[in-house]
N, C-alpha and C. Protein backbone atom coordinates (compact mmCIF):
# COMPACT_ATOMS: atom_id res chain seq x y z
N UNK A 1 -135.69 35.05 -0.82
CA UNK A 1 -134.65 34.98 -1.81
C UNK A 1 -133.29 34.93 -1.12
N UNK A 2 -132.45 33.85 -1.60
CA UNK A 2 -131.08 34.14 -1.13
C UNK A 2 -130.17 35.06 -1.60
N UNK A 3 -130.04 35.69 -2.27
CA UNK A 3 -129.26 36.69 -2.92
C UNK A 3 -129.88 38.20 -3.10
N UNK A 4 -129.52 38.99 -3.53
CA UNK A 4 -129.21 40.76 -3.44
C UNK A 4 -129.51 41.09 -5.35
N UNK A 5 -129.88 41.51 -5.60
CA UNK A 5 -130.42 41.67 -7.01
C UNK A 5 -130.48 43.51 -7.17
N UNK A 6 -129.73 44.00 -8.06
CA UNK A 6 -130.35 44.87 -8.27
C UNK A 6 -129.81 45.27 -9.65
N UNK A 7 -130.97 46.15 -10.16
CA UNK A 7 -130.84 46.37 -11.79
C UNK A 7 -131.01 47.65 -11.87
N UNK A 8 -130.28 48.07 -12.58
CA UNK A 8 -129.81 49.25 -13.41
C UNK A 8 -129.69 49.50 -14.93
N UNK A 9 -129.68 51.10 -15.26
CA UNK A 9 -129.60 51.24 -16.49
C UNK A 9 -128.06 52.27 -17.02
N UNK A 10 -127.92 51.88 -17.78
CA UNK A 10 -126.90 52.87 -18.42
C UNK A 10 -126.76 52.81 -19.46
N UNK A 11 -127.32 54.23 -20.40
CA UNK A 11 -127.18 54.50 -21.75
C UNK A 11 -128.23 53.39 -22.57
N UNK A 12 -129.27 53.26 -21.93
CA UNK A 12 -130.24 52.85 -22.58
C UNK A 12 -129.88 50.83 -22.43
N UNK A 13 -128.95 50.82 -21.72
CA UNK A 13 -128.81 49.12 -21.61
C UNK A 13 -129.27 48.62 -20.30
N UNK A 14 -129.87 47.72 -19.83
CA UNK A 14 -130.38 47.66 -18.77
C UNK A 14 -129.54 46.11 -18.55
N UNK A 15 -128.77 46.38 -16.80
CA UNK A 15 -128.53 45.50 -16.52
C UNK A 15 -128.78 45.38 -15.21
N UNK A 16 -128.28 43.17 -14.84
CA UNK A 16 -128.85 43.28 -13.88
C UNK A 16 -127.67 42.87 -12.63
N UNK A 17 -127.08 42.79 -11.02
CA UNK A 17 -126.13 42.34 -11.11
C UNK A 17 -126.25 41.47 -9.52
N UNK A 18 -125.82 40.43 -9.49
CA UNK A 18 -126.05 39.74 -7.87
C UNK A 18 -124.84 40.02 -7.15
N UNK A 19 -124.93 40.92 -5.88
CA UNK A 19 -123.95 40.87 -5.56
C UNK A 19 -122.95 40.08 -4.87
N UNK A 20 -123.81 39.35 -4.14
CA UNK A 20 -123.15 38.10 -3.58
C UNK A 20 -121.51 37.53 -4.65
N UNK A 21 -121.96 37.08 -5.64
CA UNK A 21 -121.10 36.30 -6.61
C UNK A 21 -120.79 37.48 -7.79
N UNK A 22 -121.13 38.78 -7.46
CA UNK A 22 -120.52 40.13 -8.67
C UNK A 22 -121.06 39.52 -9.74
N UNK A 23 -122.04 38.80 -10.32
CA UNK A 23 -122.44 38.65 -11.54
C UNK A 23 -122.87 39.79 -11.90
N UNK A 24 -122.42 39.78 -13.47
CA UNK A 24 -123.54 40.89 -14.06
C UNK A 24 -124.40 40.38 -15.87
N UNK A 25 -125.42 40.66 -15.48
CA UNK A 25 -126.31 39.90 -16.47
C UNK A 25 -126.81 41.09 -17.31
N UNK A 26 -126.28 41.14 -18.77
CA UNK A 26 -126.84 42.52 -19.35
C UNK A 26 -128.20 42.04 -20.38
N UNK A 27 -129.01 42.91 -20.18
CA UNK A 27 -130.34 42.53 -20.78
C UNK A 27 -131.53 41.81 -20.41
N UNK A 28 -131.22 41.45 -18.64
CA UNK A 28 -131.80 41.00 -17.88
C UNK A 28 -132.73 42.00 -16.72
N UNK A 29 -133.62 41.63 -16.23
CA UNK A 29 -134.78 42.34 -15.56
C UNK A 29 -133.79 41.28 -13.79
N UNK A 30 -134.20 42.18 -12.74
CA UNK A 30 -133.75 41.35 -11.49
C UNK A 30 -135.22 40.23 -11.33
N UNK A 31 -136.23 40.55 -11.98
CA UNK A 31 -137.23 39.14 -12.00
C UNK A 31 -136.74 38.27 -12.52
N UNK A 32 -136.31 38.18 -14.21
CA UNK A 32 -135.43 37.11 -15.22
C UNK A 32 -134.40 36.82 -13.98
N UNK A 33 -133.26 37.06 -13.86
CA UNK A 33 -132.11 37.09 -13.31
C UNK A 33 -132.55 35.97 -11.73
N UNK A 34 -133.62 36.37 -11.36
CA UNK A 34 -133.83 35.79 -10.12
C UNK A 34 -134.81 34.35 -10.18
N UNK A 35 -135.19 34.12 -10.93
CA UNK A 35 -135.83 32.95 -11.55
C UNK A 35 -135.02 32.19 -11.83
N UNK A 36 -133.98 32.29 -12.58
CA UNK A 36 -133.24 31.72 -12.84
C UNK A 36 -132.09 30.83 -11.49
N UNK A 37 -131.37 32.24 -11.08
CA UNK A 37 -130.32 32.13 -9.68
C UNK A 37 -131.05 31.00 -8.64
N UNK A 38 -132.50 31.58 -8.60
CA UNK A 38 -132.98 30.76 -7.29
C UNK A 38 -133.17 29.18 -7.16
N UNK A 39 -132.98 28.91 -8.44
CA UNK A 39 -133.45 27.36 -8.74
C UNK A 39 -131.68 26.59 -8.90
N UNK A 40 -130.64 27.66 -8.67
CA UNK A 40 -129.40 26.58 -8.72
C UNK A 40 -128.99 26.49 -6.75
N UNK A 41 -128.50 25.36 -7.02
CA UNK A 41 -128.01 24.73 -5.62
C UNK A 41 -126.68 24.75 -5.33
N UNK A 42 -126.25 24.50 -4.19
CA UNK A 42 -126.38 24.55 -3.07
C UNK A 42 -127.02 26.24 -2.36
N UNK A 43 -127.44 26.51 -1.23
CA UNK A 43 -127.53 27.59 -0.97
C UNK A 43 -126.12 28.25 -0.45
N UNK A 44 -125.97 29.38 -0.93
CA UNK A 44 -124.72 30.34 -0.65
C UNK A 44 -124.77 30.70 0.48
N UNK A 45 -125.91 30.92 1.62
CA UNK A 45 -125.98 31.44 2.98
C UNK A 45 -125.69 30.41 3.95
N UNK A 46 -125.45 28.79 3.32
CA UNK A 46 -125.23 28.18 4.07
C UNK A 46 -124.74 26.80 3.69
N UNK A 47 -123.43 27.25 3.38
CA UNK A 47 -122.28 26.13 2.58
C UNK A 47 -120.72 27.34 2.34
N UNK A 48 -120.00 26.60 2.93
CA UNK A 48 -118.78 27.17 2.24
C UNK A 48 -118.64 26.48 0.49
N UNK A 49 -118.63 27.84 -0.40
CA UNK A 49 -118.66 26.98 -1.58
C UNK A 49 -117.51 26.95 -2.38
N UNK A 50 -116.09 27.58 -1.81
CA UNK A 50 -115.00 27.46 -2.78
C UNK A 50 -114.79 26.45 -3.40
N UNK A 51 -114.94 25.37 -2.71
CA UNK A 51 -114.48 24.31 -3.66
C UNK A 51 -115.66 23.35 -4.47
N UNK A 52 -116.72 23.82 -4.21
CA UNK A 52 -118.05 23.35 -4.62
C UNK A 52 -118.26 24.15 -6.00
N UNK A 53 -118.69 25.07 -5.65
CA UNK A 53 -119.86 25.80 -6.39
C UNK A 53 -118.89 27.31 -6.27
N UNK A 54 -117.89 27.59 -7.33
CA UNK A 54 -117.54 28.92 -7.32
C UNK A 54 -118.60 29.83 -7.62
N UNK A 55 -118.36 31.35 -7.88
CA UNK A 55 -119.20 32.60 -7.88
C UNK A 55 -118.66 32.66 -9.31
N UNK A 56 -117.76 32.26 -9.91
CA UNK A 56 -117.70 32.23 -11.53
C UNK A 56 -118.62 31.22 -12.28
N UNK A 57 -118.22 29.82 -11.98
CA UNK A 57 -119.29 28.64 -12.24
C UNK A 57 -120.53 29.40 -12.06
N UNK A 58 -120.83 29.83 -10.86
CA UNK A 58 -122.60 30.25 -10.48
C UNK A 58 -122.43 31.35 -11.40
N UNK A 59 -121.99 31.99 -12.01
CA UNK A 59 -122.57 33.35 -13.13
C UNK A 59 -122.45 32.60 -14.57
N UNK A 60 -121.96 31.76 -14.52
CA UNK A 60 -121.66 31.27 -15.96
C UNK A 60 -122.98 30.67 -15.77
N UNK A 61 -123.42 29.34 -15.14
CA UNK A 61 -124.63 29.02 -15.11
C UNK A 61 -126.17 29.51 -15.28
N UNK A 62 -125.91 30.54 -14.34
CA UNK A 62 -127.12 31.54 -14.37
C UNK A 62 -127.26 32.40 -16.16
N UNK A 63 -125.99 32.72 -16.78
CA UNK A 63 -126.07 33.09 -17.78
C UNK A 63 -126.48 32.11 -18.76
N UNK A 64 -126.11 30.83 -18.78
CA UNK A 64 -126.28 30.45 -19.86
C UNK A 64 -127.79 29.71 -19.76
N UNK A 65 -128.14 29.49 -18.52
CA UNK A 65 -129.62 29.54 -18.31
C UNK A 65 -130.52 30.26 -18.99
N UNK A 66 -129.83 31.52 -18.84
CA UNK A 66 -131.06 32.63 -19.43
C UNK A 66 -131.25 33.02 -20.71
N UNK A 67 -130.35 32.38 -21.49
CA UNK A 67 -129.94 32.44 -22.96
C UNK A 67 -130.36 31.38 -23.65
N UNK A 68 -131.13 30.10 -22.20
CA UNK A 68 -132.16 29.08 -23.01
C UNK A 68 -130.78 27.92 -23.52
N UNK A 69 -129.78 27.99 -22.98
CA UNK A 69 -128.75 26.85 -23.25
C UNK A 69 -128.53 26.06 -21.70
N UNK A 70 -128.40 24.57 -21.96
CA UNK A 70 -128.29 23.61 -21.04
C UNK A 70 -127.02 23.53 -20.15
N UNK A 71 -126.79 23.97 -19.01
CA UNK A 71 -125.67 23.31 -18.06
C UNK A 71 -125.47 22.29 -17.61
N UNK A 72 -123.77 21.89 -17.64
CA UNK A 72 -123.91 20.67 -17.13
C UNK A 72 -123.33 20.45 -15.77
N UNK A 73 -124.35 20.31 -15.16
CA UNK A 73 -124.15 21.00 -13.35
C UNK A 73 -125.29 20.22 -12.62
N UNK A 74 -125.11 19.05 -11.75
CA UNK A 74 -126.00 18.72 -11.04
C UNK A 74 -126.83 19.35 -9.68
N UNK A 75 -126.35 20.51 -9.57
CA UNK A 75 -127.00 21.30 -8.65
C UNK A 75 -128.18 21.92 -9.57
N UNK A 76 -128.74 21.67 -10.48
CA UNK A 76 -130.24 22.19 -10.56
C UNK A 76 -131.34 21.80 -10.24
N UNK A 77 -132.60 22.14 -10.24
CA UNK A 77 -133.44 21.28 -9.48
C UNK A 77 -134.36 21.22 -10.88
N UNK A 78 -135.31 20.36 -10.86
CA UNK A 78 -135.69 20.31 -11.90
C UNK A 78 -137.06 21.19 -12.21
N UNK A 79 -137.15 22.01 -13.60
CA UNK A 79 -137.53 23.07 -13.36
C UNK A 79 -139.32 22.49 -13.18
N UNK A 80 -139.67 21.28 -13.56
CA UNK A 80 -140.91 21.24 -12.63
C UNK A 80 -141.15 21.34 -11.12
N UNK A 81 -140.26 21.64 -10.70
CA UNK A 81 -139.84 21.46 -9.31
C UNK A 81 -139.93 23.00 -8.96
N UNK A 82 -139.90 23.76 -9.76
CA UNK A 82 -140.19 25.26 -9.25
C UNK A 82 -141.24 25.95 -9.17
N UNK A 83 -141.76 26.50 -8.41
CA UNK A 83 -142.92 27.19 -8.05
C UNK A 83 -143.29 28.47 -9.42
């Protein structure tokens, strides 16, 4: 996995948060959360991405992924394409 995942609870809400890009995903499991993250592109460990691929763009994406709504972002791969 390229990214840092970890999930927490507070007051009965469970969230989840990557730290790399400070996302935080509420109502998400770090499995959901990471299913999602792992299938957008470029890799973060090896690309400068300021001007590519911000850490805002990448949380907005990953969110609206998981909420089952379409991005319009050619860095995805296609999800038959995922293991």
């Amino acid at each position: 996995m390229r990214f840092t995942y970890k999930t927490e609870e507070n007051n009965t809400v469970v969230y989840t948060t990557i730290e790399e890009t400070a996302g935080i995903f509420v109502g998400y499991t770090a499995e959901q959360v990471a299913k999602v993250a792992e299938t957008l592109q470029p890799n973060y460990q090896s690309h400068n991405l300021s001007n590519v691929f911000s850490d805002i763009y990448f949380n907005y994406c990953v969110r609206k992924l998981l909420q089952g709504e379409s991005v319009p972002n050619t860095y995805i791969k296609a999800f038959s394409e995922i293991d």
